[in-house]
C-alpha atoms as a PDB file:
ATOM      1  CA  UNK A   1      74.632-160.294   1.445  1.00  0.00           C
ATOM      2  CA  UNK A   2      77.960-159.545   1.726  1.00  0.00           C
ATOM      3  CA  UNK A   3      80.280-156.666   1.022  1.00  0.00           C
ATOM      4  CA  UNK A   4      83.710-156.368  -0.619  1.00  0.00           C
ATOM      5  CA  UNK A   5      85.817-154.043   1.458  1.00  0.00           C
ATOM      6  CA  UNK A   6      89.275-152.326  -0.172  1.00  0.00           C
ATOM      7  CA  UNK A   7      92.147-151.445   2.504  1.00  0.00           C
ATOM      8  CA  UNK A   8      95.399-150.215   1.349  1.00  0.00           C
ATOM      9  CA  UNK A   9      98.617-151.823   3.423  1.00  0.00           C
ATOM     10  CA  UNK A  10     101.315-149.587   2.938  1.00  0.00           C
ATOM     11  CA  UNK A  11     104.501-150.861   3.663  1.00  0.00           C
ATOM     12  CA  UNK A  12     107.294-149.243   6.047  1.00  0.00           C
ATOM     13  CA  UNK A  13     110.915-148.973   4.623  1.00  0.00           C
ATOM     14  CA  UNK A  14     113.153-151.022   6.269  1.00  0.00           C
ATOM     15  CA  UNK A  15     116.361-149.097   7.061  1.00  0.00           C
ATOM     16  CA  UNK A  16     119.971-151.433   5.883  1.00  0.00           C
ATOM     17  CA  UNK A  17     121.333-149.989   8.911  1.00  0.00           C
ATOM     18  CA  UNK A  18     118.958-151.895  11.620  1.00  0.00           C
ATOM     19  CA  UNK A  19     119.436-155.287   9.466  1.00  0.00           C
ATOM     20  CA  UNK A  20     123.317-154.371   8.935  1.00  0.00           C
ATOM     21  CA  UNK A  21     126.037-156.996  10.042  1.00  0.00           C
ATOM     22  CA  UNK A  22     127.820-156.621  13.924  1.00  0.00           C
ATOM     23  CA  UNK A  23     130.178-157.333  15.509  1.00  0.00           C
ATOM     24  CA  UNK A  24     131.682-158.409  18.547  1.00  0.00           C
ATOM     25  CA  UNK A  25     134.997-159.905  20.315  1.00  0.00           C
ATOM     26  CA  UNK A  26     134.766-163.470  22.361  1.00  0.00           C
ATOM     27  CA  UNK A  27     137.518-165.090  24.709  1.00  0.00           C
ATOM     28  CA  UNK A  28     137.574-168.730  24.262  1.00  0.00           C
ATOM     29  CA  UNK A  29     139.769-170.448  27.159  1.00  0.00           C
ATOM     30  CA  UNK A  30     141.509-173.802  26.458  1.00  0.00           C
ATOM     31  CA  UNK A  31     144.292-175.614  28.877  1.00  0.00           C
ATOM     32  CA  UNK A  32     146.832-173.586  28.125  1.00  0.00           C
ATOM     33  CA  UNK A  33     146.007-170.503  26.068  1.00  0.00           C
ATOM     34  CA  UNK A  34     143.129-167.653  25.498  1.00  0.00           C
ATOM     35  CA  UNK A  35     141.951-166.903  22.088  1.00  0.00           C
ATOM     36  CA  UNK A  36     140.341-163.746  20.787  1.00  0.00           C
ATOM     37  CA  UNK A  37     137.339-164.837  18.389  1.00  0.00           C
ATOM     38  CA  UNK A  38     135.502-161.982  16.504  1.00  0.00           C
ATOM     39  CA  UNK A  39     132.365-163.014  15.935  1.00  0.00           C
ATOM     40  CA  UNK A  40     130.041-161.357  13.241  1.00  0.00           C
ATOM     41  CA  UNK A  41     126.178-161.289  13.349  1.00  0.00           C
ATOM     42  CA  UNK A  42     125.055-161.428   9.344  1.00  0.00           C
ATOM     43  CA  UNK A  43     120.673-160.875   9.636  1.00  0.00           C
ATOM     44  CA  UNK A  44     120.167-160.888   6.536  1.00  0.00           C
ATOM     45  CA  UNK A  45     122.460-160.397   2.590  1.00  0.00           C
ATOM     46  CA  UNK A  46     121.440-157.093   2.265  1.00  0.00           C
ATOM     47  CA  UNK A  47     122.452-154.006  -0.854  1.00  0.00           C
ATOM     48  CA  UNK A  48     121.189-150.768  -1.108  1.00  0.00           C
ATOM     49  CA  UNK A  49     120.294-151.816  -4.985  1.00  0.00           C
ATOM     50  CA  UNK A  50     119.203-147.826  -5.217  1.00  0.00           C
ATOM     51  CA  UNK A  51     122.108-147.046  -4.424  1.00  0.00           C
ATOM     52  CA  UNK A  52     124.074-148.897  -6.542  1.00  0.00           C
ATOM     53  CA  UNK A  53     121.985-148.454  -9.626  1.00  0.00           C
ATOM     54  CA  UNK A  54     122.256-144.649  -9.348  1.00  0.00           C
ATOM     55  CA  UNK A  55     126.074-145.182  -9.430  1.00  0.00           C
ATOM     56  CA  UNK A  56     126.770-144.296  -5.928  1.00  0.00           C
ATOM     57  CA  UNK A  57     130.105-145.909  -5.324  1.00  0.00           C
ATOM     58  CA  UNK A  58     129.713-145.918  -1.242  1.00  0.00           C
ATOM     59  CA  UNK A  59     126.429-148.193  -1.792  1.00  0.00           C
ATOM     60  CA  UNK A  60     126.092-150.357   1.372  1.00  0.00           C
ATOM     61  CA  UNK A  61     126.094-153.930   1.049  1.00  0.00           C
ATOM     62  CA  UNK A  62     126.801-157.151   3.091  1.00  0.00           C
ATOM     63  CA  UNK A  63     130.329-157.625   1.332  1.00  0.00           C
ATOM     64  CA  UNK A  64     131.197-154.140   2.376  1.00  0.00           C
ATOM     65  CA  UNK A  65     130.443-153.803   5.714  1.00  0.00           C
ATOM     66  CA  UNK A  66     131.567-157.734   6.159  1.00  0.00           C
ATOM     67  CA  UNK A  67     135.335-156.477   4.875  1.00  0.00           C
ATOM     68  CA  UNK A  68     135.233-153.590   6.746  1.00  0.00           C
ATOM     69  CA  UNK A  69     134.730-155.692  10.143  1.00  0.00           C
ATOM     70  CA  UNK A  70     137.322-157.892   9.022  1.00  0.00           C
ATOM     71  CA  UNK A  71     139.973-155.480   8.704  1.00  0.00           C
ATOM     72  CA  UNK A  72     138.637-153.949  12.090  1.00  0.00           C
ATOM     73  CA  UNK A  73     138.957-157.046  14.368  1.00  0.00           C
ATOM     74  CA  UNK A  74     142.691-158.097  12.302  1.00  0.00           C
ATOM     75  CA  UNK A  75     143.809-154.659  13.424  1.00  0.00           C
ATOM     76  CA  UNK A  76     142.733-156.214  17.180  1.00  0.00           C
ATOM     77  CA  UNK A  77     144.384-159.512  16.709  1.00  0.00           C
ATOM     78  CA  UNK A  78     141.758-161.672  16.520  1.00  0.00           C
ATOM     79  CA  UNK A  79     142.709-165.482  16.450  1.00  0.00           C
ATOM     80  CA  UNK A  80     139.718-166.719  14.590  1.00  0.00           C
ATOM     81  CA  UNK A  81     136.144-165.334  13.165  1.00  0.00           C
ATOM     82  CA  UNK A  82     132.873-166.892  13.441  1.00  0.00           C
ATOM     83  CA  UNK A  83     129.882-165.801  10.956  1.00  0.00           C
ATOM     84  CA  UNK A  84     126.502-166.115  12.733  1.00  0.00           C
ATOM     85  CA  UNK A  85     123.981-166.958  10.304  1.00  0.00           C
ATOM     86  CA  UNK A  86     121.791-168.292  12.955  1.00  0.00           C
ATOM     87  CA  UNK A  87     118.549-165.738  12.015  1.00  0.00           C
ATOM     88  CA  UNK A  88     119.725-164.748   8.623  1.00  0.00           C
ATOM     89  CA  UNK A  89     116.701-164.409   6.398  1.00  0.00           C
ATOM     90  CA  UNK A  90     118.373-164.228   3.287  1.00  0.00           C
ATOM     91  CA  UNK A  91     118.271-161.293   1.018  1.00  0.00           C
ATOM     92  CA  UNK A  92     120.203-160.988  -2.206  1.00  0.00           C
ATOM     93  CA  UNK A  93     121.717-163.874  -4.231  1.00  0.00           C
ATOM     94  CA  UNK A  94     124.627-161.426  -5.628  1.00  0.00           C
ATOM     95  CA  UNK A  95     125.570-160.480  -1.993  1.00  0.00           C
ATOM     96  CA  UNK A  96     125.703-164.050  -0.711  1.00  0.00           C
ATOM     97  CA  UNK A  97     128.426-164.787  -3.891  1.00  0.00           C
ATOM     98  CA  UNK A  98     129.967-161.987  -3.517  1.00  0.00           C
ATOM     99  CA  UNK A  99     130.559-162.721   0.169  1.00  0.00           C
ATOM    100  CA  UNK A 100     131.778-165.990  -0.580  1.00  0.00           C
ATOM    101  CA  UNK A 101     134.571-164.078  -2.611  1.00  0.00           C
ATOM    102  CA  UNK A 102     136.444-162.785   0.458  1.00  0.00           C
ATOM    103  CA  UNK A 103     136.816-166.620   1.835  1.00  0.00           C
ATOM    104  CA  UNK A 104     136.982-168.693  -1.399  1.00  0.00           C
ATOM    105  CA  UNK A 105     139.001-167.283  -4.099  1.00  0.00           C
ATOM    106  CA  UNK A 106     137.538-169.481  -7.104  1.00  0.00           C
ATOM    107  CA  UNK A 107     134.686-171.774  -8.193  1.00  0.00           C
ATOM    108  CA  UNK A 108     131.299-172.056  -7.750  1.00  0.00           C
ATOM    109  CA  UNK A 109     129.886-171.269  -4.580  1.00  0.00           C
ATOM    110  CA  UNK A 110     126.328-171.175  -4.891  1.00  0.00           C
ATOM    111  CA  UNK A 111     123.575-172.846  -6.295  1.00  0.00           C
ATOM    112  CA  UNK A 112     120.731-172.331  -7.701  1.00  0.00           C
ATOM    113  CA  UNK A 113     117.697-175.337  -8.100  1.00  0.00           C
ATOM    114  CA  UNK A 114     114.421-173.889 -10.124  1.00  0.00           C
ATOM    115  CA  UNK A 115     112.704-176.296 -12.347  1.00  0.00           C
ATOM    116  CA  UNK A 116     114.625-179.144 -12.417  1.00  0.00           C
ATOM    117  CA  UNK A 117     118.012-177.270 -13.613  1.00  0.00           C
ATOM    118  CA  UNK A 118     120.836-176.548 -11.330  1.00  0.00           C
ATOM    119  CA  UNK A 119     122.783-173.787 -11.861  1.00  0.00           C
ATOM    120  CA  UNK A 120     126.107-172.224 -10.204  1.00  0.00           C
ATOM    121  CA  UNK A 121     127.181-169.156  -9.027  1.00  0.00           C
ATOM    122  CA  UNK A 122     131.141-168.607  -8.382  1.00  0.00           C
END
């Protein structure tokens, strides 16, 4: 006969900081000219939601640390930016609209399909 057997998985916390968005700085060559391309690696659309529900106004957060690096690589001239979604996993909904904020000023950016309804985010 057989035995039921009860093991207990305890999951590790995953620091923000090892999924957090980085950066980098890429020369692109055409004919005639060199451009500086700041290129951002995004892993995931990640909020310290703990954070932010105590009231902690520093809370990290893709939108954040995605402005910050902005600002960063304008102060170093860059002539274009590339977001690398590439192995994003996704993360949280509110991030990814917020996000969408610092390039598109108005309407709906996201959507949502459950259930046969479509809804937007924006």
């Amino acid at each position: 006969s057989k035995t039921a057997k009860e093991y207990t998985f305890i999951r590790d916390n995953i620091k923000l900081e090892d999924r957090g968005a980085r950066y980098f700085i890429k020369e692109a060559r055409s004919k005639n000219s060199i451009y500086k391309i700041g290129v951002i690696n995004l892993p995931s659309f990640y909020m310290d939601f703990d954070a932010y529900s105590e009231g902690d106004k520093n809370y990290k957060s893709t939108t954040r640390d995605i402005k910050a690096i902005i600002e960063k690589l304008n102060q170093k001239n860059v002539d274009g930016l590339i977001i690398d979604l590439r192995n994003n996993g996704g993360g949280s909904l509110s991030e990814v609209n917020n996000l969408m904020g610092l390039f598109i000023p108005y309407g709906p950016v996201v959507q949502v399909k459950e259930e046969g309804r479509v809804s937007y985010l924006g």
